[in-house]
C-alpha atoms as a PDB file:
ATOM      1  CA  UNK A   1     -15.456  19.743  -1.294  1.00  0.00           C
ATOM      2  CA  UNK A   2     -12.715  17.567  -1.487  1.00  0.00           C
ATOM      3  CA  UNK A   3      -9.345  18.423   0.668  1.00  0.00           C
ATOM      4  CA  UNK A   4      -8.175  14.684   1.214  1.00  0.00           C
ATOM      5  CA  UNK A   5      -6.888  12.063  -1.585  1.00  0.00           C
ATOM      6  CA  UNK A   6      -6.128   8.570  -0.039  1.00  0.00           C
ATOM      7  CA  UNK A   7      -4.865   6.299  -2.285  1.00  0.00           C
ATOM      8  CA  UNK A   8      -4.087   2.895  -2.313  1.00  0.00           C
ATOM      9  CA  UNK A   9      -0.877   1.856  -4.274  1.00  0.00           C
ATOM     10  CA  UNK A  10      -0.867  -1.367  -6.078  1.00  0.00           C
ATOM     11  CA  UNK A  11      -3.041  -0.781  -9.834  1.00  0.00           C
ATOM     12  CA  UNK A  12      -3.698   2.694  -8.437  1.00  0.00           C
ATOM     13  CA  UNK A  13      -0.304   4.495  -8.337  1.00  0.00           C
ATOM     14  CA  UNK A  14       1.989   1.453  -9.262  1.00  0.00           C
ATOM     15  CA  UNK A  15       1.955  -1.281 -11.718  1.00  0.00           C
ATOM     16  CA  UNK A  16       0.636  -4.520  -9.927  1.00  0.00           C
ATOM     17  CA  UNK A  17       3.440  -6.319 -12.065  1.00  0.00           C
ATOM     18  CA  UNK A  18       6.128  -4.496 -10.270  1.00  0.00           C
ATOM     19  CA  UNK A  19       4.443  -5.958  -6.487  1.00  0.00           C
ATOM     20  CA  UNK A  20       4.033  -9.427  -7.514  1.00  0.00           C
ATOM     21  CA  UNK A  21       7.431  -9.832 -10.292  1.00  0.00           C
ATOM     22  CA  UNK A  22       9.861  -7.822  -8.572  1.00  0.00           C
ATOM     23  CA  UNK A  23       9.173  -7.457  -5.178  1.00  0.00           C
ATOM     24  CA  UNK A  24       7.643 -10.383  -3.648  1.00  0.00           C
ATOM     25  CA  UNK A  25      10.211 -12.450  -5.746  1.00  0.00           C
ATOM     26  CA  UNK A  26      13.354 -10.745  -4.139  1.00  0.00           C
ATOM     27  CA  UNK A  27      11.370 -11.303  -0.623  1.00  0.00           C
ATOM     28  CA  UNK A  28      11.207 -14.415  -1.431  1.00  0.00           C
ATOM     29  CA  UNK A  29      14.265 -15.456  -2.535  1.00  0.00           C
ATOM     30  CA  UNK A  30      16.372 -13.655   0.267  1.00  0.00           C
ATOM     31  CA  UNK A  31      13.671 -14.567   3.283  1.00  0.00           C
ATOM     32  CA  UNK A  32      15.660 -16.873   4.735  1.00  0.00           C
ATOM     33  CA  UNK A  33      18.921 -15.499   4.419  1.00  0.00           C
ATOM     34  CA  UNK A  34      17.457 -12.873   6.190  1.00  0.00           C
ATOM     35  CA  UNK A  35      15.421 -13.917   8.913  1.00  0.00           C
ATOM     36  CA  UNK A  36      18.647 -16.382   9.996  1.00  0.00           C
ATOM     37  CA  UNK A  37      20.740 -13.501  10.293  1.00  0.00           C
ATOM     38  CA  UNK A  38      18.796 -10.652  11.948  1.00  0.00           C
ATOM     39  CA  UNK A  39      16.493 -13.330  14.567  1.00  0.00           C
ATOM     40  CA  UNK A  40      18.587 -12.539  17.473  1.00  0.00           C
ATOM     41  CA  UNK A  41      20.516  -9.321  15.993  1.00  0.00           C
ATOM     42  CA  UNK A  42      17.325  -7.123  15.440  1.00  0.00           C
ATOM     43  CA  UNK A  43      13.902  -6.845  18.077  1.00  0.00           C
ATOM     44  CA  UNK A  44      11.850  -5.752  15.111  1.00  0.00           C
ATOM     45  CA  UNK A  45      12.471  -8.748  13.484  1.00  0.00           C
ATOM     46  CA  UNK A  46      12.142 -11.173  16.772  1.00  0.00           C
ATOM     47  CA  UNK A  47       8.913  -9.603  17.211  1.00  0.00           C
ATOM     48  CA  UNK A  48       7.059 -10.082  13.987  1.00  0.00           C
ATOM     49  CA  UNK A  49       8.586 -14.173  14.357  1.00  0.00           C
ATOM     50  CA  UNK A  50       7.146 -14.365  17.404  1.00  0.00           C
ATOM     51  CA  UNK A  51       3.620 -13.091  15.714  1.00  0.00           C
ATOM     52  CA  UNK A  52       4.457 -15.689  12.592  1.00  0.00           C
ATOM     53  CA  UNK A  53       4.707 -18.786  15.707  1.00  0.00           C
ATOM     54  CA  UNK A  54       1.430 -17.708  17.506  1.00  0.00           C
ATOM     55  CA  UNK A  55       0.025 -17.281  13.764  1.00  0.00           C
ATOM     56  CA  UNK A  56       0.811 -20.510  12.034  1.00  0.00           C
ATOM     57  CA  UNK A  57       1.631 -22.582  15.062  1.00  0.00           C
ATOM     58  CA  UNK A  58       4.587 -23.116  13.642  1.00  0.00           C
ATOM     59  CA  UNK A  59       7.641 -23.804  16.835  1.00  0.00           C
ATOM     60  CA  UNK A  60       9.186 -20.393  17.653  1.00  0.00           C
ATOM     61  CA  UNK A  61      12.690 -22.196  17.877  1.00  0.00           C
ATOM     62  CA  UNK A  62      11.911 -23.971  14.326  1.00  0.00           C
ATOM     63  CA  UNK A  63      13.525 -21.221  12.271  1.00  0.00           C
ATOM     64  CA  UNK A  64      13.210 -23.135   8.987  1.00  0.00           C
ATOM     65  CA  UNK A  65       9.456 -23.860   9.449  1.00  0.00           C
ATOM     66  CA  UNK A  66       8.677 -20.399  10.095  1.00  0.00           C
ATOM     67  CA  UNK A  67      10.767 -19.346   7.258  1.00  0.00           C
ATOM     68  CA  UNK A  68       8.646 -21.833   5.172  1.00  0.00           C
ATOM     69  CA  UNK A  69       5.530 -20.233   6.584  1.00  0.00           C
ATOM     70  CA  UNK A  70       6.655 -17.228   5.275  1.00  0.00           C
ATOM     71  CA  UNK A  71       7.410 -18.312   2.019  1.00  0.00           C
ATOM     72  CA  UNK A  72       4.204 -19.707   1.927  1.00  0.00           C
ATOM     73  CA  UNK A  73       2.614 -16.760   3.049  1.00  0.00           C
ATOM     74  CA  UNK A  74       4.220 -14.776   0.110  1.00  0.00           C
ATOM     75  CA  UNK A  75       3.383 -17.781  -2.378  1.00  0.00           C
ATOM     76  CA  UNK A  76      -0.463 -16.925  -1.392  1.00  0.00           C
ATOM     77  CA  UNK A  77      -0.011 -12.979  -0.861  1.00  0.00           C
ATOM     78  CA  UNK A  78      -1.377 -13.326   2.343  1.00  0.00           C
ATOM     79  CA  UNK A  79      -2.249  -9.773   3.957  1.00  0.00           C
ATOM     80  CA  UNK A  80      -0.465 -10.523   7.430  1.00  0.00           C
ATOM     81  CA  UNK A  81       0.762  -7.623   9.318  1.00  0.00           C
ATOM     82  CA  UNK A  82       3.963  -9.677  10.279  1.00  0.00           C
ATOM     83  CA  UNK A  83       4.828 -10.764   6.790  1.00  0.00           C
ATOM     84  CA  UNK A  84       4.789  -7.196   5.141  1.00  0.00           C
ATOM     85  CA  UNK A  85       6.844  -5.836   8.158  1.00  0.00           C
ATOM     86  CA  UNK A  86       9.755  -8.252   7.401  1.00  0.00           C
ATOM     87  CA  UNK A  87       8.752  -7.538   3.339  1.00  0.00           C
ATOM     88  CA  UNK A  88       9.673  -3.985   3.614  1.00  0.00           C
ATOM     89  CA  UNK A  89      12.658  -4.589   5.894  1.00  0.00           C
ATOM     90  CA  UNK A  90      13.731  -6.545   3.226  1.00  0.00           C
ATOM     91  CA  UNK A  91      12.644  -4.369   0.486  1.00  0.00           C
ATOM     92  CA  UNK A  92      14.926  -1.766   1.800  1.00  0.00           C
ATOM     93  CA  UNK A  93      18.143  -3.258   1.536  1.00  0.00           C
ATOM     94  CA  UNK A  94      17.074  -4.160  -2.273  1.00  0.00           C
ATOM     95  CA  UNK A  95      16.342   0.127  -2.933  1.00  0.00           C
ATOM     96  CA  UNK A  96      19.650   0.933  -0.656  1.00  0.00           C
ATOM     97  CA  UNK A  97      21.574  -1.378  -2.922  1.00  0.00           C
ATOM     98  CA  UNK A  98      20.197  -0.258  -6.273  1.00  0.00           C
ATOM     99  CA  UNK A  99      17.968  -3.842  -6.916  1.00  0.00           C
ATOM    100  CA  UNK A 100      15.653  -2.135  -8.136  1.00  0.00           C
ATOM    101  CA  UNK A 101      13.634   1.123  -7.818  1.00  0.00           C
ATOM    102  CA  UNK A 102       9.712   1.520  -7.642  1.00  0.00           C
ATOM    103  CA  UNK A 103       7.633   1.954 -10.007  1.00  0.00           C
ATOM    104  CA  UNK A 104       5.454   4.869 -10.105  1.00  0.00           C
ATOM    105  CA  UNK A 105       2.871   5.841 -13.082  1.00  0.00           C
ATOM    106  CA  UNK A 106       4.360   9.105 -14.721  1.00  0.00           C
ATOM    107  CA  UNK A 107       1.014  10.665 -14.467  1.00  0.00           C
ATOM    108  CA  UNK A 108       0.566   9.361 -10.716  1.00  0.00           C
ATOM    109  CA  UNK A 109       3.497  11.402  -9.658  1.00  0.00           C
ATOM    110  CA  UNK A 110       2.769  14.489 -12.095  1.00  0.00           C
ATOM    111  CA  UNK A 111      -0.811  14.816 -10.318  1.00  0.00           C
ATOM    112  CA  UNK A 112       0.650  13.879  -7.018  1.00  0.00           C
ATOM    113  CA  UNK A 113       2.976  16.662  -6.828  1.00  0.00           C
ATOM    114  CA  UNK A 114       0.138  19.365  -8.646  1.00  0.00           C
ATOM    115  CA  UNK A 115      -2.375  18.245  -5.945  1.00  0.00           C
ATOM    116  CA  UNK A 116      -0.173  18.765  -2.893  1.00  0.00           C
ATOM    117  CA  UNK A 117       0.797  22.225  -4.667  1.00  0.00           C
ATOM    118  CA  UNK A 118      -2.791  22.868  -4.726  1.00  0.00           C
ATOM    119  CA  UNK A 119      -2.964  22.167  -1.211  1.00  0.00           C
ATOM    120  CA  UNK A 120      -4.814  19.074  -0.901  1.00  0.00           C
ATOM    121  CA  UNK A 121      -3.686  16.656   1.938  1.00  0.00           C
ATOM    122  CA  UNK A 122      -2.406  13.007   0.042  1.00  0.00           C
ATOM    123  CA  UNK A 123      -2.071  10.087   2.645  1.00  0.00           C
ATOM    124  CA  UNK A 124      -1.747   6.426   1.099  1.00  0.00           C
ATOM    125  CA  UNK A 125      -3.542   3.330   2.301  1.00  0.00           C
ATOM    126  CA  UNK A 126      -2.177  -0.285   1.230  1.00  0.00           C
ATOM    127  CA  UNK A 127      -1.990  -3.832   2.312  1.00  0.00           C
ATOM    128  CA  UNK A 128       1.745  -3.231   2.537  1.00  0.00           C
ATOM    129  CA  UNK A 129       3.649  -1.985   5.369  1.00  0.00           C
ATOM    130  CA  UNK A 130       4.592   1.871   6.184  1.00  0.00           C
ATOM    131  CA  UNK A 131       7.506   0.999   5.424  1.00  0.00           C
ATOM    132  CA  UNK A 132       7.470  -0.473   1.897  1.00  0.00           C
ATOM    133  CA  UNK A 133       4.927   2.612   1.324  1.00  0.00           C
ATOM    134  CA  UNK A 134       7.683   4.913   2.179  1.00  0.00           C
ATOM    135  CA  UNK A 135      10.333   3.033  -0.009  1.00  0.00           C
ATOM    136  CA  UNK A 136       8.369   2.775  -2.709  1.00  0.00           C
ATOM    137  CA  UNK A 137       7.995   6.421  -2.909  1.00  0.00           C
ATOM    138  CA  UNK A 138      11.181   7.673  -1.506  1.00  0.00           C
ATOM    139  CA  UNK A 139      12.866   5.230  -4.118  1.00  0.00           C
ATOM    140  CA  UNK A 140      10.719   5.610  -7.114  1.00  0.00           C
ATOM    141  CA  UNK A 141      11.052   5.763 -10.984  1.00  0.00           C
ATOM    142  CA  UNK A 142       9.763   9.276 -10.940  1.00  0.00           C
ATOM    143  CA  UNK A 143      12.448  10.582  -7.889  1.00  0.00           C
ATOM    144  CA  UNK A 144      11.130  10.471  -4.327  1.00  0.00           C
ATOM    145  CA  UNK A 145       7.711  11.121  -3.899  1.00  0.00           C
ATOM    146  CA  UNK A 146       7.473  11.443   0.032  1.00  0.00           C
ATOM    147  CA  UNK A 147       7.944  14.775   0.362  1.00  0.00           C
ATOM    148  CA  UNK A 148       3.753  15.579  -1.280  1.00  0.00           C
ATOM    149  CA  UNK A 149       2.172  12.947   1.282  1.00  0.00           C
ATOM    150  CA  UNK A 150       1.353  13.891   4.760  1.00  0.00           C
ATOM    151  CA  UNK A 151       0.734  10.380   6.027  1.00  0.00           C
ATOM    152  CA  UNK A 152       0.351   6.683   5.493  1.00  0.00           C
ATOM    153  CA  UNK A 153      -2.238   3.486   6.700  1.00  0.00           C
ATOM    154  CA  UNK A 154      -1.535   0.019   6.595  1.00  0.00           C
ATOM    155  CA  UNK A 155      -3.497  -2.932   7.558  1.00  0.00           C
ATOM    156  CA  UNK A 156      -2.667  -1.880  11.290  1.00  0.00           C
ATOM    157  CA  UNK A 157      -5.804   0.633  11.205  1.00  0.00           C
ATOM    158  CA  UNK A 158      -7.583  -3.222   9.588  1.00  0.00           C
ATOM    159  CA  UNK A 159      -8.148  -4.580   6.298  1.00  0.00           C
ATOM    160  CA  UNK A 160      -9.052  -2.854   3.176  1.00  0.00           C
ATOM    161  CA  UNK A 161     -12.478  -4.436   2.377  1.00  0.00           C
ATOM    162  CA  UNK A 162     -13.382  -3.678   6.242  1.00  0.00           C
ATOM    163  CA  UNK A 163     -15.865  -0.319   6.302  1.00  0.00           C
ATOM    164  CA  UNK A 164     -14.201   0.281   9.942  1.00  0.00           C
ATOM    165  CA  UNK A 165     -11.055   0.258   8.667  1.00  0.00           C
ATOM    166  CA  UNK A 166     -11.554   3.625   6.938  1.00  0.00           C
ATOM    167  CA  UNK A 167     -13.887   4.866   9.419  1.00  0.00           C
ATOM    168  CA  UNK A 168     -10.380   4.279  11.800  1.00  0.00           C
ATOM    169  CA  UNK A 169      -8.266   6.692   9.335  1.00  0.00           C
ATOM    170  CA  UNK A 170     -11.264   9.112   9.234  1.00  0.00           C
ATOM    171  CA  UNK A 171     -10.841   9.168  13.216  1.00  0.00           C
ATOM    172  CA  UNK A 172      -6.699   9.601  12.737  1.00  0.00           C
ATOM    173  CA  UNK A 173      -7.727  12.378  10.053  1.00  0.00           C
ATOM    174  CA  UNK A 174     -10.340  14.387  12.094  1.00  0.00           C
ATOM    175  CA  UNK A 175     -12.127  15.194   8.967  1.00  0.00           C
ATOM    176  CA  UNK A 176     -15.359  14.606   7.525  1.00  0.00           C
ATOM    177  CA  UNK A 177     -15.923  11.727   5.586  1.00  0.00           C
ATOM    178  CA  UNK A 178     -17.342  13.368   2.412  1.00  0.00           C
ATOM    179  CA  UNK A 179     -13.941  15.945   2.074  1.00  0.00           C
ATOM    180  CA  UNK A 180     -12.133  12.701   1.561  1.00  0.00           C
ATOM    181  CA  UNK A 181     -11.714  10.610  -2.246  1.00  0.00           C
ATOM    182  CA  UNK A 182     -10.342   7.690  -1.753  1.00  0.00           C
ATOM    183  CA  UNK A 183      -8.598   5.992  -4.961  1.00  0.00           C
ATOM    184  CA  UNK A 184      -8.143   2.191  -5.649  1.00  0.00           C
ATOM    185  CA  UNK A 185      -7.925  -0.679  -8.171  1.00  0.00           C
ATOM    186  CA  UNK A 186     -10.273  -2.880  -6.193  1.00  0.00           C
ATOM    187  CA  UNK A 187     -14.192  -2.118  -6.107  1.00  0.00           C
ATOM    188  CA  UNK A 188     -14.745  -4.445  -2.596  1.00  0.00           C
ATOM    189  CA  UNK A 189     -12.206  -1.507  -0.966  1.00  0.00           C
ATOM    190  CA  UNK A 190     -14.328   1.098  -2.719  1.00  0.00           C
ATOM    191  CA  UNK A 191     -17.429  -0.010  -1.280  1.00  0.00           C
ATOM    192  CA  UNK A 192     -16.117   0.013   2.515  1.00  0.00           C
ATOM    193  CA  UNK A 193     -14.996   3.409   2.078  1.00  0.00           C
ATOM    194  CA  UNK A 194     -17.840   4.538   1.074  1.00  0.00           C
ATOM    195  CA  UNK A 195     -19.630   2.830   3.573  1.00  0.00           C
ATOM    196  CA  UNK A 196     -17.975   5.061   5.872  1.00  0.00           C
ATOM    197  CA  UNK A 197     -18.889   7.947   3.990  1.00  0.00           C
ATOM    198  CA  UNK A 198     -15.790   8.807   2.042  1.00  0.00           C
ATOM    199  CA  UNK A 199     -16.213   9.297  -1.998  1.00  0.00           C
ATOM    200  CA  UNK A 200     -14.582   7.428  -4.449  1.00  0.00           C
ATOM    201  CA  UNK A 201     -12.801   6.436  -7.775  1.00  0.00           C
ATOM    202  CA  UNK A 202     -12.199   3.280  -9.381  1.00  0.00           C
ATOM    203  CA  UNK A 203      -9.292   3.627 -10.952  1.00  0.00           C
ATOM    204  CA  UNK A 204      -9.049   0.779 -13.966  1.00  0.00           C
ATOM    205  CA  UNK A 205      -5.420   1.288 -16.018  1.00  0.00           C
ATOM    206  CA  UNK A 206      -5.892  -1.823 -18.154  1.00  0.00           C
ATOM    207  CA  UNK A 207      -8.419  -3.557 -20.073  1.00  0.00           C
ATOM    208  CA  UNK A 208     -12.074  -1.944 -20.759  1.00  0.00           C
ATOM    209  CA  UNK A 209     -13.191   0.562 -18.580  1.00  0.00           C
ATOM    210  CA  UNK A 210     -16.201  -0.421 -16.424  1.00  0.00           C
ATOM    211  CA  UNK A 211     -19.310   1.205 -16.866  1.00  0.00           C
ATOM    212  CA  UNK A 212     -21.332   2.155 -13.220  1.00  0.00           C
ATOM    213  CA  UNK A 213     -23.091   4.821 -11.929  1.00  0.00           C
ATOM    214  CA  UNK A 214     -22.465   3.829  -8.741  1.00  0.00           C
ATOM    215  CA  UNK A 215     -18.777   5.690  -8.339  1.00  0.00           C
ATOM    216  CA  UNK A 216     -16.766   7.691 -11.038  1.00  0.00           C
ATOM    217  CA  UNK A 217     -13.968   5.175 -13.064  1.00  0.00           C
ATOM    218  CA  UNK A 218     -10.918   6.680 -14.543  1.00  0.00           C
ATOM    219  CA  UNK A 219      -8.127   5.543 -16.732  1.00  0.00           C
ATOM    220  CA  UNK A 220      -5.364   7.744 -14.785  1.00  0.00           C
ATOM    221  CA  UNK A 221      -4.699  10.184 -12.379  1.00  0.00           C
ATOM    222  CA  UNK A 222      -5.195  12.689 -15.025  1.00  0.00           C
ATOM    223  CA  UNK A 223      -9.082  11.795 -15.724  1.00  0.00           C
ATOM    224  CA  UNK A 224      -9.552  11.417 -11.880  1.00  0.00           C
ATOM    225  CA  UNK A 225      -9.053  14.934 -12.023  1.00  0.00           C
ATOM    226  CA  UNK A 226     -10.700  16.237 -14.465  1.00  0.00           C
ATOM    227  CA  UNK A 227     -13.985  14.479 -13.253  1.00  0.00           C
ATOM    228  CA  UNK A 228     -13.281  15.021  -9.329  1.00  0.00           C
ATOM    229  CA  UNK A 229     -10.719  17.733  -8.231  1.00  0.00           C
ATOM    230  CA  UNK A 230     -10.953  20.538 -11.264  1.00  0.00           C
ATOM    231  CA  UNK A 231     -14.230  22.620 -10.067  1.00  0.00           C
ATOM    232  CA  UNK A 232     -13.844  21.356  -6.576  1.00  0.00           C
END
């Protein structure tokens, strides 16, 4: 029986337009800006440069190189840890001043909210920091979201095509692998859950549906449950 829905965000709950034509453009056009005024004011901040240096082996005191790296980091969508902390840092001064709000699928956050009333326990997993998780959510198109979700992963507990990275929020959950359904976009993430035992749905929002019989594929949250979650 299923009592867990992890779900990733990017195709899955949100448009993948919204990541990669709002957000990463207003990270990258404010980067630097940003990086050259909170370096010394802000330790979260100093820390992830520091990670950037020892990452790129770009010069620590070389501000504009490592805001370069970045840039070219974001130019690639790179999955590093450091990047999407400074990303949602950045991210939340564009929500706080009304830049723009997240996008959220109206029937994501319509089966969001009936599954947590149901009393199912909804944790997200993405490449992107807790933080941009949280504002994403908290600032959405739909109203703020947190409240339904009990927890959130990032690429801290490893990547998202990595079987122990799952088996690692399995550990954080305490719960058996097969009570979990995890939901993504991206069939590579799919199979490394289930390697670690979790079930699955491929969630495909736009062009033809896939046919498999190796995992259910749904066009929205609302055929994920009916196939998964009605009888469960």
């Amino acid at each position: 029986m299923i009592r867990v829905i992890l779900t990733d965000i990017e195709g899955t709950t949100s448009s993948i337009s919204f990541v990669h034509e709002v957000l990463f453009p207003y990270a990258r056009e404010h980067m630097a800006e940003f990086v050259r005024e909170w370096q010394h004011e802000d330790l979260t901040v100093a820390e992830q440069l520091d990670i950037v240096a020892e990452k790129s082996g770009c010069d620590r005191t070389d501000i504009d190189g490592l805001v370069r790296v970045l840039e070219q980091w974001i130019d690639e969508d790179r999955k590093e840890t450091a990047l999407k902390t400074l990303q949602g840092m950045l991210w939340e001064q564009g929500y706080q001043h009304g830049a723009f709000d997240g996008h959220v699928y109206p029937d994501a956050a319509e089966y969001l909210r009936f599954w947590h009333d149901r009393g199912l326990r909804l944790y997200v997993y993405s490449s992107g920091s807790v933080k941009a998780q949280k504002l994403i959510f908290g600032f959405s198109s739909e109203g703020d979201l947190t409240p339904f979700f009990s927890g959130y992963f990032d690429t801290n507990v490893g990547g998202k095509k990595e079987a122990v990275s799952y088996r690692n929020i399995l550990d954080q959950l305490g719960v058996e692998p097969q009570t979990v359904l995890f939901l993504s976009d991206v069939e590579a993430e799919l199979v490394a859950a289930e390697s670690a035992g979790m079930r699955t749905c491929w969630l495909v929002r736009e062009g033809d549906l896939t046919e498999t019989d190796k995992r259910p594929v749904a066009r929205d949250f609302r055929e994920v449950d009916d196939q998964l979650l009605q009888h469960r």
